[in-house]
Structures are given as structure tokens and as C-alpha cells.
C-alpha atoms as a PDB file:
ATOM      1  CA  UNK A   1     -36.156  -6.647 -40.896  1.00  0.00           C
ATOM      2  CA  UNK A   2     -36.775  -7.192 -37.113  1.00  0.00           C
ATOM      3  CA  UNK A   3     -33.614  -4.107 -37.025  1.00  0.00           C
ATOM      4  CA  UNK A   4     -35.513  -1.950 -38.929  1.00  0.00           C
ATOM      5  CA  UNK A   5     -38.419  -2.269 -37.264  1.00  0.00           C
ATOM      6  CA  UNK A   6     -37.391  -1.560 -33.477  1.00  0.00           C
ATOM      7  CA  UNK A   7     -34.870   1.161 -35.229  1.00  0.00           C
ATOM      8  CA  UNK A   8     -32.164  -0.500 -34.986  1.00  0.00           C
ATOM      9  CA  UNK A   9     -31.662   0.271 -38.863  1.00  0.00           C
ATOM     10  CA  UNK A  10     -32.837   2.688 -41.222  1.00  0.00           C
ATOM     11  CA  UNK A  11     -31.944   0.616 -44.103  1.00  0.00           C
ATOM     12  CA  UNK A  12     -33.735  -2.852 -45.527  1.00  0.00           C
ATOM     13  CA  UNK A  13     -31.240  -3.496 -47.744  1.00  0.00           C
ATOM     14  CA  UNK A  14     -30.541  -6.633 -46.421  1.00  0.00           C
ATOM     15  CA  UNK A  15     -34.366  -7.935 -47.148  1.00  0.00           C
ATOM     16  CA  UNK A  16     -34.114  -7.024 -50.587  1.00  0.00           C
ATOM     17  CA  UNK A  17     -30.670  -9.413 -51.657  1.00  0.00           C
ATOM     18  CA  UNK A  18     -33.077 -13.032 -52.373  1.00  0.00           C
ATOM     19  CA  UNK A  19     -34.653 -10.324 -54.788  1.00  0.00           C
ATOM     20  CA  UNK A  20     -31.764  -9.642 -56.578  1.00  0.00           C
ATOM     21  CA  UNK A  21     -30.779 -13.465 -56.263  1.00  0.00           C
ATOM     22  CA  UNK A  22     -33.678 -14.427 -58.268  1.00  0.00           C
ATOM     23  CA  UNK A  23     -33.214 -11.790 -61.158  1.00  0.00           C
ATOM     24  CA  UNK A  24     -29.787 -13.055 -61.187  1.00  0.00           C
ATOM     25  CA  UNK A  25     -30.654 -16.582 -60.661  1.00  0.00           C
ATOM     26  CA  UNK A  26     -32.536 -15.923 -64.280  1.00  0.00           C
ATOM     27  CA  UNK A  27     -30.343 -14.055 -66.135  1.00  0.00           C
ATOM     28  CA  UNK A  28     -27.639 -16.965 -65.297  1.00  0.00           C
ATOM     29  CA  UNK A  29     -30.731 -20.429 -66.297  1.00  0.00           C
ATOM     30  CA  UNK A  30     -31.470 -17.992 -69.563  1.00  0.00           C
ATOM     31  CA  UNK A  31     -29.639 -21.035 -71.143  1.00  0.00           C
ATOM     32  CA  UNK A  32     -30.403 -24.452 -68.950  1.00  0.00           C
ATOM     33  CA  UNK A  33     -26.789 -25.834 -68.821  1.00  0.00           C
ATOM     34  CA  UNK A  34     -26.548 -29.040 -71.155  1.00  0.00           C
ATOM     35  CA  UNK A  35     -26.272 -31.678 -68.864  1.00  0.00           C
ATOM     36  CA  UNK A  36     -29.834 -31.031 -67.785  1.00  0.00           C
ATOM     37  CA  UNK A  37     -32.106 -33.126 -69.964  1.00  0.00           C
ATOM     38  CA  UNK A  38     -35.828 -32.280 -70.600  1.00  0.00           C
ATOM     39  CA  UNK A  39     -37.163 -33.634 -67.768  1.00  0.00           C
ATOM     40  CA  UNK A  40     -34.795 -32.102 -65.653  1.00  0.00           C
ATOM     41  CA  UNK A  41     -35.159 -28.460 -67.943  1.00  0.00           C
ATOM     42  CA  UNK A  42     -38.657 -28.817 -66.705  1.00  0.00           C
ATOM     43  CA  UNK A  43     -38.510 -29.276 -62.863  1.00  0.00           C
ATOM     44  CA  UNK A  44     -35.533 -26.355 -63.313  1.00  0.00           C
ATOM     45  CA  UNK A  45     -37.909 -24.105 -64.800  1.00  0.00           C
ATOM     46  CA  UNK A  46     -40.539 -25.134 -62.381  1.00  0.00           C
ATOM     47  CA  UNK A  47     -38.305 -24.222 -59.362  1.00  0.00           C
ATOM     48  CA  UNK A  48     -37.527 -21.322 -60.665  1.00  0.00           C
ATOM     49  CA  UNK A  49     -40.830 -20.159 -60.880  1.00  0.00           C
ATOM     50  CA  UNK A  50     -42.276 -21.384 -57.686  1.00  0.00           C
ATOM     51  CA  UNK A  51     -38.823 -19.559 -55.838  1.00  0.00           C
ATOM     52  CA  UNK A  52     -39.522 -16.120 -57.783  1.00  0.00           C
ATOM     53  CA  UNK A  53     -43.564 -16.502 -56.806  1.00  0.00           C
ATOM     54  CA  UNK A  54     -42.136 -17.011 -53.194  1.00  0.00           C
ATOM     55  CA  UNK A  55     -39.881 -13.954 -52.874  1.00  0.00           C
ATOM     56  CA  UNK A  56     -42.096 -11.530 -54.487  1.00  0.00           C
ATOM     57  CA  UNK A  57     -44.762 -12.735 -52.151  1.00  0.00           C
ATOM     58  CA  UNK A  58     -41.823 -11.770 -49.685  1.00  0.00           C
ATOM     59  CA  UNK A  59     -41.101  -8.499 -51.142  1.00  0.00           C
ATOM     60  CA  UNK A  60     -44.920  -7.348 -50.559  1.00  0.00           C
ATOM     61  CA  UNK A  61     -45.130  -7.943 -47.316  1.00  0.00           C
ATOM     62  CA  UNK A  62     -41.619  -6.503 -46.726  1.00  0.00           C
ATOM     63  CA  UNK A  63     -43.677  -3.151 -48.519  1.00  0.00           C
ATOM     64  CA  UNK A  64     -46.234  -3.364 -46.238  1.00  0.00           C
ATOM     65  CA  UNK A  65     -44.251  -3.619 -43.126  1.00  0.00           C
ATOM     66  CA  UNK A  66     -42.252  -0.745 -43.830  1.00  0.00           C
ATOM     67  CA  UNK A  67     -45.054   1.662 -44.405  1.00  0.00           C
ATOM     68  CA  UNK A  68     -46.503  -0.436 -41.017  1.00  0.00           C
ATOM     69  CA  UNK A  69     -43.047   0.434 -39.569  1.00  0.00           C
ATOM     70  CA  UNK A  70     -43.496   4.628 -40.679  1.00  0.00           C
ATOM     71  CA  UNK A  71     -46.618   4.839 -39.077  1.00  0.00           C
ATOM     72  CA  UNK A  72     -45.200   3.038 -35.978  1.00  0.00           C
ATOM     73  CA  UNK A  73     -42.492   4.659 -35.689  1.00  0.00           C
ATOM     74  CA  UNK A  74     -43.897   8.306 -35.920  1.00  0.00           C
ATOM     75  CA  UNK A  75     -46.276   7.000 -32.619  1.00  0.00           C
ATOM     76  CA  UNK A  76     -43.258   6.081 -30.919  1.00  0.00           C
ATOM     77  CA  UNK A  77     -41.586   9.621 -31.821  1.00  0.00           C
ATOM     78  CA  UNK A  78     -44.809  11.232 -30.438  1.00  0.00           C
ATOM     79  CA  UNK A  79     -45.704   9.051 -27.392  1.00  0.00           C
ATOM     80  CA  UNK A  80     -42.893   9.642 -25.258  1.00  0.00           C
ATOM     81  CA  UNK A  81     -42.600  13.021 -25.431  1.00  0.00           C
ATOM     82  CA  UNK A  82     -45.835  14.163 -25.004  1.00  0.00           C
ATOM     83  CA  UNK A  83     -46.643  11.957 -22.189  1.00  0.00           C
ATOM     84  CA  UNK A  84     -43.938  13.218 -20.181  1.00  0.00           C
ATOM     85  CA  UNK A  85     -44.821  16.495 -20.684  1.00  0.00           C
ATOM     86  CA  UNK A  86     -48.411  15.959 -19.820  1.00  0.00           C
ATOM     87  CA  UNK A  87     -47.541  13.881 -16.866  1.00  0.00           C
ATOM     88  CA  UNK A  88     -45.275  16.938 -15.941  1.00  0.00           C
ATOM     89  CA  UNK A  89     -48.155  19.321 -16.811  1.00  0.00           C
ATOM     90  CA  UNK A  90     -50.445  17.631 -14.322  1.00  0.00           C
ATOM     91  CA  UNK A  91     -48.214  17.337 -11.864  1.00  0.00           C
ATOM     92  CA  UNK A  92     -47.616  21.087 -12.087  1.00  0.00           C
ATOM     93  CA  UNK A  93     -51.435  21.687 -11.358  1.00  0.00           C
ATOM     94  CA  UNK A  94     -51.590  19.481  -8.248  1.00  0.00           C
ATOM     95  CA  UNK A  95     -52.992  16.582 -10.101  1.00  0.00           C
ATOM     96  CA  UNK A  96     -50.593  13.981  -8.919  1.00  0.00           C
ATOM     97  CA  UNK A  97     -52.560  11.389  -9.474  1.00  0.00           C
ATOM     98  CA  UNK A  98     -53.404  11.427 -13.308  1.00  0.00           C
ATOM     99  CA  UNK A  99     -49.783  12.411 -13.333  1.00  0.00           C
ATOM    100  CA  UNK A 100     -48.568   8.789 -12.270  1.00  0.00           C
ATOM    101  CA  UNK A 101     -51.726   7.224 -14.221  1.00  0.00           C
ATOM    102  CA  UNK A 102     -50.452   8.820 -17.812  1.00  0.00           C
ATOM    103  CA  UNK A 103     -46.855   7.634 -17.074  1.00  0.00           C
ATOM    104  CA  UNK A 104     -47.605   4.085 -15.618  1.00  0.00           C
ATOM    105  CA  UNK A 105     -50.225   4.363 -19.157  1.00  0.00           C
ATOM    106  CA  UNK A 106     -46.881   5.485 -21.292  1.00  0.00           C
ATOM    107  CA  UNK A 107     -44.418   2.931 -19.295  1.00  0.00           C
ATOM    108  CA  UNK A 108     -46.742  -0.071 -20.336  1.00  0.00           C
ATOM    109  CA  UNK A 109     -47.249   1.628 -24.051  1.00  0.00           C
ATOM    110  CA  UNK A 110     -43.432   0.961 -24.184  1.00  0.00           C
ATOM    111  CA  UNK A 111     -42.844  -1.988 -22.504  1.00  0.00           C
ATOM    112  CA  UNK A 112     -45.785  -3.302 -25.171  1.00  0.00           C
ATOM    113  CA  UNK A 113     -43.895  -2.172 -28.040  1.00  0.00           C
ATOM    114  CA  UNK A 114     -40.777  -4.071 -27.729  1.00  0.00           C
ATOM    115  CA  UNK A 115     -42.697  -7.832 -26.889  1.00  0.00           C
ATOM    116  CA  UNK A 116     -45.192  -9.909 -28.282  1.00  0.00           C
ATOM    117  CA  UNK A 117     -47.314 -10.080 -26.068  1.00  0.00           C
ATOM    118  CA  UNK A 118     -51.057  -9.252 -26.861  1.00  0.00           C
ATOM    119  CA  UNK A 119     -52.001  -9.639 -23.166  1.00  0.00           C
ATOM    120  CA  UNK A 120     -50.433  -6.213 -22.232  1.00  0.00           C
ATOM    121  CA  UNK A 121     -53.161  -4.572 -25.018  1.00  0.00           C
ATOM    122  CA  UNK A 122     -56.488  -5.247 -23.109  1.00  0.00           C
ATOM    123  CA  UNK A 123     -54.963  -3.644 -19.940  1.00  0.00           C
ATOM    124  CA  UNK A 124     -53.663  -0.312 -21.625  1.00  0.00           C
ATOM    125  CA  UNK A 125     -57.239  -0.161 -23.288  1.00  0.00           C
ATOM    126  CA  UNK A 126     -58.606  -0.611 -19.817  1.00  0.00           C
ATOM    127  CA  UNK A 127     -56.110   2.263 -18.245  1.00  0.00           C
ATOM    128  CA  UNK A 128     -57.154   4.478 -21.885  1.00  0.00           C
ATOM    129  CA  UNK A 129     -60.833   4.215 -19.981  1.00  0.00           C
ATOM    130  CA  UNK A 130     -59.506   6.003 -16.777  1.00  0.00           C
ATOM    131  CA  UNK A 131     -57.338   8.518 -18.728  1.00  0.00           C
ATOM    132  CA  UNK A 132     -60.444   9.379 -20.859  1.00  0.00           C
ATOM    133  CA  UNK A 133     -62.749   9.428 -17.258  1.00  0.00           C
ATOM    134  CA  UNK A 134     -60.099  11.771 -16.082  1.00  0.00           C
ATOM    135  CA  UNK A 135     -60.033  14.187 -19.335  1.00  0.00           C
ATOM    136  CA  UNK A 136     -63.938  14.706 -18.860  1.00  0.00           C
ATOM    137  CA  UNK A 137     -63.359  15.600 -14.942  1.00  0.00           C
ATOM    138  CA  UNK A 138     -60.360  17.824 -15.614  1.00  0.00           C
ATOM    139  CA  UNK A 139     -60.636  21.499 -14.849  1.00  0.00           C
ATOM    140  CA  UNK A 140     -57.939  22.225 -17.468  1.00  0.00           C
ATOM    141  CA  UNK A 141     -59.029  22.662 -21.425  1.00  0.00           C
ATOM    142  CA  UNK A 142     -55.277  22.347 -22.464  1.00  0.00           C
ATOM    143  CA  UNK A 143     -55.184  19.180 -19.985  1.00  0.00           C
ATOM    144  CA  UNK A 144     -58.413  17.817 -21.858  1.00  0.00           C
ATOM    145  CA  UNK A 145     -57.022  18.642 -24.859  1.00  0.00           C
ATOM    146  CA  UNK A 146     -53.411  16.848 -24.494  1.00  0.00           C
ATOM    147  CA  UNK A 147     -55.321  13.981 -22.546  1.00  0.00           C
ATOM    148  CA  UNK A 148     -57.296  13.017 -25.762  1.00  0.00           C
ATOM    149  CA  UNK A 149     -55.125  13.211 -28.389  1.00  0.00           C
ATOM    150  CA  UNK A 150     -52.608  11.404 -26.386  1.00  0.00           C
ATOM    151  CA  UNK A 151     -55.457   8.560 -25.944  1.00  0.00           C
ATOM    152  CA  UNK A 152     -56.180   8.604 -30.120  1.00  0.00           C
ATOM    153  CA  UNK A 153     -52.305   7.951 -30.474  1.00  0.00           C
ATOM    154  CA  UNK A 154     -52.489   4.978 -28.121  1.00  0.00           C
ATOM    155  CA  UNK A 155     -55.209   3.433 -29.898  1.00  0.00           C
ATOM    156  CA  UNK A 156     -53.619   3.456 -33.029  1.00  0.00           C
ATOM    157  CA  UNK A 157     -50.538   1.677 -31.810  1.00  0.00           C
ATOM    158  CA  UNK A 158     -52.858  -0.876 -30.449  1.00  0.00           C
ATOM    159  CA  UNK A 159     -54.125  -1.396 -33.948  1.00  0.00           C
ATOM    160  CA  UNK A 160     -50.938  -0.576 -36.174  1.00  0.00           C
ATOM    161  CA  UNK A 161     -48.136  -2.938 -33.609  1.00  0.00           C
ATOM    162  CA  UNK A 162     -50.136  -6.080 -33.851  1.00  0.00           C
ATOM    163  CA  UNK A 163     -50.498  -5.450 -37.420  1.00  0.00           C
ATOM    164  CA  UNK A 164     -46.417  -5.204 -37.839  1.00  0.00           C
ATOM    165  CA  UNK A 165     -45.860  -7.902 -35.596  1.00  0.00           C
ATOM    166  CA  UNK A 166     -47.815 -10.179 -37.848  1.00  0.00           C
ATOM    167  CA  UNK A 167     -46.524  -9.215 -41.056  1.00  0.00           C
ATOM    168  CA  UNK A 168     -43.460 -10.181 -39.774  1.00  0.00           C
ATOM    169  CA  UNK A 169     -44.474 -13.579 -38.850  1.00  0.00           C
ATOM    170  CA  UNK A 170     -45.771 -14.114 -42.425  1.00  0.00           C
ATOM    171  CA  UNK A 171     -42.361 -13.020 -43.639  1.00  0.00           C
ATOM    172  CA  UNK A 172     -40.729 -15.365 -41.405  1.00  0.00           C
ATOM    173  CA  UNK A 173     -43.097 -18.023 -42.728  1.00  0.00           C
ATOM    174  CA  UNK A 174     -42.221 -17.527 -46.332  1.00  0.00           C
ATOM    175  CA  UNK A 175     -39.734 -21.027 -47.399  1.00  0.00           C
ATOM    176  CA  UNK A 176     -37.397 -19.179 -49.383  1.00  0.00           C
ATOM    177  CA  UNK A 177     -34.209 -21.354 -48.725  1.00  0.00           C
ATOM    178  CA  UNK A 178     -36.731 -24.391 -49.343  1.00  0.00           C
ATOM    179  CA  UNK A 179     -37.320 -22.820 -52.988  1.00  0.00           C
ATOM    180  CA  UNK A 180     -33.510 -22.445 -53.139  1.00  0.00           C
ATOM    181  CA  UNK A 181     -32.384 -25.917 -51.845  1.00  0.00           C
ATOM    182  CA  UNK A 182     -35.298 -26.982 -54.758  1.00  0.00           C
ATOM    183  CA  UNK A 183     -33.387 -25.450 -57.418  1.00  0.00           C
ATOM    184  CA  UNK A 184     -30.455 -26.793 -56.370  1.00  0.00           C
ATOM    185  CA  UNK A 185     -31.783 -30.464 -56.249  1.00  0.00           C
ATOM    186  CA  UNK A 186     -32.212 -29.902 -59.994  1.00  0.00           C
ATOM    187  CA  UNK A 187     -28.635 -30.385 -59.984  1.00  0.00           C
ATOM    188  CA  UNK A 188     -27.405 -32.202 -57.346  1.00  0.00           C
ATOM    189  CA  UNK A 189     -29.264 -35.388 -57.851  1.00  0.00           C
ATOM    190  CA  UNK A 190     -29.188 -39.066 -57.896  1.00  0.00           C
ATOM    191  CA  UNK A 191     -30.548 -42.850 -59.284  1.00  0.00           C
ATOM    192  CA  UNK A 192     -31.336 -45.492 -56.821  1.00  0.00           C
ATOM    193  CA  UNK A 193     -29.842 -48.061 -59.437  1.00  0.00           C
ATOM    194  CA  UNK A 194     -26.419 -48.269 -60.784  1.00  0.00           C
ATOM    195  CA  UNK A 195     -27.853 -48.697 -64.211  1.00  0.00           C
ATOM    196  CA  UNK A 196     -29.593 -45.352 -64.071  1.00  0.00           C
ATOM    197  CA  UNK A 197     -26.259 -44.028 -62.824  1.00  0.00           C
ATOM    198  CA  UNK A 198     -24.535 -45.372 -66.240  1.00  0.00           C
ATOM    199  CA  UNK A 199     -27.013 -43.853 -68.518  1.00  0.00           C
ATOM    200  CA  UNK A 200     -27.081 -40.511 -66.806  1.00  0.00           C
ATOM    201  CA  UNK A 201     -23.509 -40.202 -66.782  1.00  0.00           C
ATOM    202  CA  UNK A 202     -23.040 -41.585 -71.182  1.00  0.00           C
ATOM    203  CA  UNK A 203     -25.562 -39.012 -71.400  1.00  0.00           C
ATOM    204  CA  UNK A 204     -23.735 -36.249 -69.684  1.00  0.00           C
ATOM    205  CA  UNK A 205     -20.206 -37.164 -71.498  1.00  0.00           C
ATOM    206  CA  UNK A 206     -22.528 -37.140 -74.822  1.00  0.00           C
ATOM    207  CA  UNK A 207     -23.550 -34.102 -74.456  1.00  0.00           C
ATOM    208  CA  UNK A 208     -19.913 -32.456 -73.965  1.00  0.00           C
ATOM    209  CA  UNK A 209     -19.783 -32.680 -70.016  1.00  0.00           C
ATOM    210  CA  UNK A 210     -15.727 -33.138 -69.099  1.00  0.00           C
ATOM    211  CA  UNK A 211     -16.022 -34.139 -65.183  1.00  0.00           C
ATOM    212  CA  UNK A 212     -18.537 -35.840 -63.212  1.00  0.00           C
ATOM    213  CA  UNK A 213     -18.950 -35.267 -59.473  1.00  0.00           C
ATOM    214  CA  UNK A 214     -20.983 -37.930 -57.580  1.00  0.00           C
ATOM    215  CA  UNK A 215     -21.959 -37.810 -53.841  1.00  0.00           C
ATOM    216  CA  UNK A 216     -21.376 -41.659 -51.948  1.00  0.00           C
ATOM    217  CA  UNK A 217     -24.096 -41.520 -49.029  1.00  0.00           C
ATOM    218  CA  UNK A 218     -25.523 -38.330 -49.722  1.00  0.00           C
ATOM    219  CA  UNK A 219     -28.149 -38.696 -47.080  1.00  0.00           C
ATOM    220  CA  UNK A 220     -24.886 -38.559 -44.601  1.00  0.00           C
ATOM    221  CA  UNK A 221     -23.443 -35.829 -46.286  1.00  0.00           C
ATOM    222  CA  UNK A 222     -26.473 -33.824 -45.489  1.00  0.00           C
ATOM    223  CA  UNK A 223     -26.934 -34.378 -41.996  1.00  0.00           C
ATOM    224  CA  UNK A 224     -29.006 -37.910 -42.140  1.00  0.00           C
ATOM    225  CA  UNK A 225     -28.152 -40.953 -40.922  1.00  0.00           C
ATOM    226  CA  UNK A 226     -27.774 -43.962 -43.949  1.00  0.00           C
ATOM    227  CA  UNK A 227     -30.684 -45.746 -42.337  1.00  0.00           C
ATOM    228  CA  UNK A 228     -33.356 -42.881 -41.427  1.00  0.00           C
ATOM    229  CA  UNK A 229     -36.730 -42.988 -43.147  1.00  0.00           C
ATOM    230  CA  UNK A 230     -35.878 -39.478 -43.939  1.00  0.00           C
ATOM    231  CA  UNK A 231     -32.622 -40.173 -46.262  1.00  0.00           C
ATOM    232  CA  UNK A 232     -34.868 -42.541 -48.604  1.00  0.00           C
ATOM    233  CA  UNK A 233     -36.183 -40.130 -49.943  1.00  0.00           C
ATOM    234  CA  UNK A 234     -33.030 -38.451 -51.750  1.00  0.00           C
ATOM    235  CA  UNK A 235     -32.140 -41.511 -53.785  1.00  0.00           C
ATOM    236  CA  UNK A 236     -34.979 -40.446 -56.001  1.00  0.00           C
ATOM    237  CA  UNK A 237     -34.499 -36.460 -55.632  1.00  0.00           C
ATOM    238  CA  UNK A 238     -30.966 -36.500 -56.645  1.00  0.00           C
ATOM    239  CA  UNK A 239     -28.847 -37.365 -59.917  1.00  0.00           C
ATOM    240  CA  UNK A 240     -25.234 -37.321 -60.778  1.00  0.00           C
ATOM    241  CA  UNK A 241     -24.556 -33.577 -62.548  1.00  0.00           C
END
């Protein structure tokens, strides 16, 4: 996404494959698998849902970032170009002065562009004050002329880039591997007691399971240490499967 949207790529393909994950994730839990019980059925179906809510709550914001991205990308075709030229323009007619003003403007435009940092926008809309000032003093109707529209372009990427910027942060925001490690949970559980363990496990072989796999100190296995306040938590999250 963040390649697309400096032009690194032309392509979002890569955005679009927890989509297809969750279609296939669907097509594959059409049938729970029999060692779930009803309980566990439920909380599978209930992951499921939440995780496809998630990612198409994804996939709109990916839509409107790349129309975001269009728009942004055509100013950043047109900036460069015609503030050079108009620089050069000026430059040609002894104005040396809004010369270096509309390519210090255009430098910062840039620069602006490729951070995050707001704090650059007030001071281009202060410099878009002198560059309009100068349009009204100009001599030059093609100068006026180039000097405005150049200005409207400006102010659009100051609207349209912090727009982008933050629809990327909401994608960024969006807990789809949370979703996914939920899912999984469904499966790769486990009872605090060994007498919970027992039943689960007649139940499993009851119901035509043929191997049982069954995690010792899970909380280790996952990154925890046996004794943080974190790891209690899993002995009631997962279940032998």
C-alpha cells in the first residue's frame, strides 16, 4: 500500500490477498471439522465473522485510498512541471525573485509529499499568500494566469495528502492478524485441568479423530515466560485439537 502510494507500484495486489484468505477461509469451515464441538462451532463461526467484518472494513478504505492516491498522483504529475516552467518563465522576464519564491514554494510542495509532517502545510499556505500577492502585481496575463492555477493545485494537495496519509493509518490500524490468530485459537486450545484434558480428548477419538497433538507450556511456546501474568490467560483460550 505505502508502494503504491509514493509510486513505487502500480499494482495493490498485495492488499487484496487477506481478501481472498477469507473467501477461502469459508469455502474450507463450509463443514466445521468434527472435532470441534458446539461450543467451539460457535466461537469458530463467530471468528469468522468478526475477521471477514474486519477485512472488508480493510478493503474500503484500501478503495478509498486508491482513488485518494489518483487524484494525488495526477498533482504530483502536474506540480513539477509546471512550476519549473513558470519559475523559468519568470526568470525569463527579469522577475528573479518570484522565480526563486515558486521553486522554494514547489521544493517544500515535494519535500511535504514524501513525510508526515503537517507542520510543513501552514508554511506553504503562508508562501501560497505571497505567490497569490505576486500574481495580482504581475505585469504578465500568462504569468497571472500560470501563477493561479498553479496555487489551486497546491491547495488541493494540502487537502487530498493529509487525507491519504490518514487513510492509511486507519488501514494500518485494522487487527487483521488478531482476527486470524482468533480463528486459529478455535483450534489450538487448551483445559487448565487434566480432567478437562481427558474428556476433550474421549471426545475427539469418539468422534473419529486418529491423532492428538497437545502443546506442554504453550505460553513458552509462544513467546511468554511460564510465570507472566500474560501466559494465564491461554490455559483457558486453548484446547487440545
Amino acid at each position: 500500500m505505502l508502494r503504491a502510494r509514493y509510486k513505487l507500484s502500480t499494482s495493490y495486489e498485495p492488499v487484496l490477498t487477506s481478501y481472498r484468505r477469507v473467501e477461502e477461509l469459508e469455502l474450507v469451515l463450509a463443514s466445521p471439522p468434527r472435532f470441534l464441538d458446539g461450543p467451539a462451532q460457535r466461537r469458530l463461526a463467530d471468528a469468522v465473522d468478526a475477521y471477514r467484518a474486519a477485512v472488508t472494513e480493510k478493503q474500503k478504505l484500501i478503495e478509498s485510498v486508491k482513488y485518494g492516491s489518483a487524484d494525488l498522483n495526477e498533482l504530483l504529475e502536474y506540480l513539477p512541471g509546471a512550476g519549473t516552467a513558470l519559475a523559468r518563465a519568470a526568470s525569463d522576464r527579469g522577475d528573479h525573485v518570484l522565480a526563486e519564491r515558486v521553486n522554494n514554494t514547489l521544493q517544500l510542495v515535494l519535500l511535504y509529499n514524501m513525510t508526515s509532517d503537517e507542520g510543513h502545510a501552514p508554511v506553504i499556505s503562508a508562501r501560497l499568500e505571497l505567490l497569490a500577492a505576486d500574481a495580482e502585481r504581475s505585469d504578465s496575463a500568462p504569468i497571472r494566469r500560470r501563477l493561479r492555477t498553479l496555487i489551486t493545485n497546491i491547495h488541493r494537495l494540502l487537502k487530498v495528502k493529509p487525507s491519504v496519509d490518514g487513510l492509511l493509518a486507519s488501514i494500518f490500524r485494522q487487527p487483521i492478524i488478531e482476527h486470524e490468530n482468533e480463528v486459529a485459537r478455535v483450534y489450538y486450545a487448551g483445559y487448565a485441568s487434566a480432567e478437562e484434558s481427558n474428556r476433550r480428548f474421549r471426545y475427539l477419538l469418539d468422534q473419529g479423530q486418529t491423532g492428538i497433538s497437545v502443546a506442554f507450556d504453550l505460553p513458552t511456546q509462544i513467546g511468554y515466560d511460564a510465570d507472566a501474568p500474560e501466559a494465564m490467560r491461554f490455559s483457558a483460550l486453548y484446547m487440545p485439537a
